[in-house]
Each structure stands twice: as C-alpha cells, then as structure tokens.
Protein backbone atom coordinates (compact mmCIF):
# COMPACT_ATOMS: atom_id res chain seq x y z
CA UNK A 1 22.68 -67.70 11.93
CA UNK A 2 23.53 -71.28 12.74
CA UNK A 3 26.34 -71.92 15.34
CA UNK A 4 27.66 -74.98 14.81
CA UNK A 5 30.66 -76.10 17.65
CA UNK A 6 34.13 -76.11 15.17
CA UNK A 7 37.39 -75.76 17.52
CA UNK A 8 39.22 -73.74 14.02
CA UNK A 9 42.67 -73.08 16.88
CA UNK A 10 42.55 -76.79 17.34
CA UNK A 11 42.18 -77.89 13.69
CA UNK A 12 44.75 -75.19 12.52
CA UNK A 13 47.30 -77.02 15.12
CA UNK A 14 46.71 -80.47 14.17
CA UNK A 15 47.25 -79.52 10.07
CA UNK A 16 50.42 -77.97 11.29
CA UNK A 17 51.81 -80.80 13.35
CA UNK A 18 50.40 -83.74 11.48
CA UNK A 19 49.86 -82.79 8.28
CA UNK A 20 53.09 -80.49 7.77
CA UNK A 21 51.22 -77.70 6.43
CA UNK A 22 52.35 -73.70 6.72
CA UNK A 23 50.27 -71.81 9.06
CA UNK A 24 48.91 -70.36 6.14
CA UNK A 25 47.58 -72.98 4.51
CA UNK A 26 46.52 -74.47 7.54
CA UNK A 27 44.39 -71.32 8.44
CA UNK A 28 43.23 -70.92 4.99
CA UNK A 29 41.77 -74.55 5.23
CA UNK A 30 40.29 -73.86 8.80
CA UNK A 31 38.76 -70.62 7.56
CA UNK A 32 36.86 -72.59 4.57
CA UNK A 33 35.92 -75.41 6.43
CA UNK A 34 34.48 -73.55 9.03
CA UNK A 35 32.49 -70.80 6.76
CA UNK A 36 31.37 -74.12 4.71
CA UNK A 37 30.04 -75.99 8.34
CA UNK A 38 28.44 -72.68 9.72
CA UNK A 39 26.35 -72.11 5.85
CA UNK A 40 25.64 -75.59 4.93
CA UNK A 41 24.13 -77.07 8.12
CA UNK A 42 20.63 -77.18 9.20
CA UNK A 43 19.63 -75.79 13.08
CA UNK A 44 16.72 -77.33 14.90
CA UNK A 45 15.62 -73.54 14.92
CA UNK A 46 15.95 -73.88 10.62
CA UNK A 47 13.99 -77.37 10.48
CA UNK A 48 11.12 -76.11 13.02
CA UNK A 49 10.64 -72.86 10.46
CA UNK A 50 10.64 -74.40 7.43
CA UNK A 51 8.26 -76.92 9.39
CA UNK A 52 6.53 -73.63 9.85
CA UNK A 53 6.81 -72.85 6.55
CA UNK A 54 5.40 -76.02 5.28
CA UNK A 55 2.47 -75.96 7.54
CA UNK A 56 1.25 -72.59 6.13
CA UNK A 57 1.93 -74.18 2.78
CA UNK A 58 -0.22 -76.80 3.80
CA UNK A 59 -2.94 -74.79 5.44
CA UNK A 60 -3.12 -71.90 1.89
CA UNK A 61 -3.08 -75.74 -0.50
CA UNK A 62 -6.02 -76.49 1.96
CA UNK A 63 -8.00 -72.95 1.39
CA UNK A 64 -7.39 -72.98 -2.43
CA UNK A 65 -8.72 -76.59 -2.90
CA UNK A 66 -12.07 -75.70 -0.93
CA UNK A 67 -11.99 -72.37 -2.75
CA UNK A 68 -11.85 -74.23 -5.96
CA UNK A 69 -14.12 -77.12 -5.00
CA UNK A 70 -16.79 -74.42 -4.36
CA UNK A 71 -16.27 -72.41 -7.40
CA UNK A 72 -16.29 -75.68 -9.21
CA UNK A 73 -19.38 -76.78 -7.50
CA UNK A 74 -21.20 -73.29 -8.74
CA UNK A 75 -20.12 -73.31 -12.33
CA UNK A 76 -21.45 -77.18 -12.33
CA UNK A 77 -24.79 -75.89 -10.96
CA UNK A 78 -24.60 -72.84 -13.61
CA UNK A 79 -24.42 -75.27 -16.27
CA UNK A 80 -27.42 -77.82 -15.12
CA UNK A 81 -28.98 -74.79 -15.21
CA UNK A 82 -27.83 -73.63 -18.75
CA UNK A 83 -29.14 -77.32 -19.83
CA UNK A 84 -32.43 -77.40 -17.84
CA UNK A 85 -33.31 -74.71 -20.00
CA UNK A 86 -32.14 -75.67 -23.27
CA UNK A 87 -33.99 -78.60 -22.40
CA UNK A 88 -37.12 -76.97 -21.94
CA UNK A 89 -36.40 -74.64 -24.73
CA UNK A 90 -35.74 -76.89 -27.18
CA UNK A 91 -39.20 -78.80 -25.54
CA UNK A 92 -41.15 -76.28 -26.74
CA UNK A 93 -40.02 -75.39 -30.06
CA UNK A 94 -40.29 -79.10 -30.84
CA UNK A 95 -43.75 -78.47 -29.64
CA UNK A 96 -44.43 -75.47 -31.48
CA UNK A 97 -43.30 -77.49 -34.72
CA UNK A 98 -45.50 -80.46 -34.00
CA UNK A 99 -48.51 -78.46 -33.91
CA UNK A 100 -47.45 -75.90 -36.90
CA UNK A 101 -47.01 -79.04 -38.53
CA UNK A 102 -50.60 -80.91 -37.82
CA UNK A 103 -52.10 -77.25 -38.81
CA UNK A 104 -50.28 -77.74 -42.36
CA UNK A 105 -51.52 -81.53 -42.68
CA UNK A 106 -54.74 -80.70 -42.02
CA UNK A 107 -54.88 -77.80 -44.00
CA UNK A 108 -53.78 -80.29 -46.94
CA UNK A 109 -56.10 -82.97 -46.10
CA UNK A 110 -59.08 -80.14 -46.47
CA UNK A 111 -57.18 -79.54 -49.67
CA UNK A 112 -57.20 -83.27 -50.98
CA UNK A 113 -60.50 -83.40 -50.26
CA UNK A 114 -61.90 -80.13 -51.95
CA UNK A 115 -59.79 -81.73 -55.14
CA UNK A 116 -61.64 -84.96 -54.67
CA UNK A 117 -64.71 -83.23 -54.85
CA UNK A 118 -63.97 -81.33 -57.29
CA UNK A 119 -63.13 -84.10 -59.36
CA UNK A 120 -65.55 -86.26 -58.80
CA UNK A 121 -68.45 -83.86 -59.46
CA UNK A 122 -66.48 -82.87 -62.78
CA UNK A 123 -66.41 -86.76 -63.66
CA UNK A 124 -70.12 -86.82 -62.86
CA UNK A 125 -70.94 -83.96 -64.83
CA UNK A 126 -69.05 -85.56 -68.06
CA UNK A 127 -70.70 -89.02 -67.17
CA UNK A 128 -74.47 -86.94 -66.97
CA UNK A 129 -73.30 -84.85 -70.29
CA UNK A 130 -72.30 -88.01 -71.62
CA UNK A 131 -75.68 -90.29 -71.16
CA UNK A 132 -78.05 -86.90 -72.29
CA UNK A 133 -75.76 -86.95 -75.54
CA UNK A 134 -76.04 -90.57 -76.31
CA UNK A 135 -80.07 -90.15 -75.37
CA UNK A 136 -80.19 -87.54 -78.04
CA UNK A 137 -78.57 -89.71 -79.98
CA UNK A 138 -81.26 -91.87 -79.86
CA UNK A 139 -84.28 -90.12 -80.09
C-alpha cells in the first residue's frame, strides 16, 4: 500500500482552531482526506511496476509482431507457390489447346482438299461427258 506522510492530529487541530469546525466534522474531513491521499497517489514502488508492466507489454507486442511477420512471410510464400503453379498449369492446358487445335485445322485442310478434288475431277468428268456428247453430236 502507498504511505504517503499526512499529519491527520495536526490537520484535525488546525480545522478546529481556524476553521471553527466540531471535532466531528473536523475528523470526518481528516479521515476522507487522508483515505483519498493514501488511494489516489502514485509510489515510486507503483511507477517502477507498472514500468514493469509496460516493459513485458512491450517485450509480448515485440514476440507477436515477429510471430506474425513470420506467419505472414509463409502464407506469402504459400501463395507464390499456389500461382507458380497455376501458372504452369494454365501453361500447359493453353498448350494442350494449341496443339488439339492445329490437329483440327489440319484435319480440315485434308478435308478442303479431298472436296477440291473431288470437285474438280467431278467438273472434269462433266467437261469430258460433255465434249464426247457434242462429238456424237457431230458424227
């Protein structure tokens, strides 16, 4: 508890002669006063513990920023790692599509061209069918 140096006998005495109070009152006031002095102030033995107090504070607010730095540092490195392979994921599908898709143009160029073909030796045949008629014709 704090002891704090309040002469209460004195201060009783002086309310009494000076101030014209009953002994009473005078005690009564000397009483508060003196409870209110002895709670209210502040010991060098109270400042150097919540000095104390502060410097543990101080030391734990240390430890849990580090602790979080870390952890934050890990879940960063978690997610480059999430992305690196998304990245590379996403590489090869793109990939996979490019060549699924010069299989299907090639496939449909071999297709245009078996049409063309097609086609042309159709036209040819009319064009031969047509000059054999018209030399028939003739004859």
């Amino acid at each position: 508890m704090t002891a704090v140096a309040f002469d209460t006998l004195r201060f009783v005495r002086t309310l009494r002669d000076k101030a014209k109070m009953s002994s009473e009152q005078a005690e009564g006031l000397a009483d508060a006063i003196a409870e209110a002095i002895q709670n209210d102030l502040a010991t060098k033995t109270d400042i150097a513990a919540v000095r104390t107090d502060i410097e543990a504070l101080r030391l734990t607010t240390k430890s849990d920023i580090e602790t979080l730095r870390l952890a934050t540092k890990t879940d960063i490195a978690a997610v480059r790692t999430d992305i690196e392979a998304l990245r590379l994921s996403t590489k090869s599908d793109i990939e996979t599509l490019r060549l699924a898709t010069k299989a299907d143009l090639a496939e449909t160029k071999a297709e245009i061209i078996k049409w063309m073909i097609s086609s042309i030796g159709f036209q040819a045949l009319v064009i031969v069918g047509g000059v054999v008629a018209l030399a028939r014709g003739f004859h």
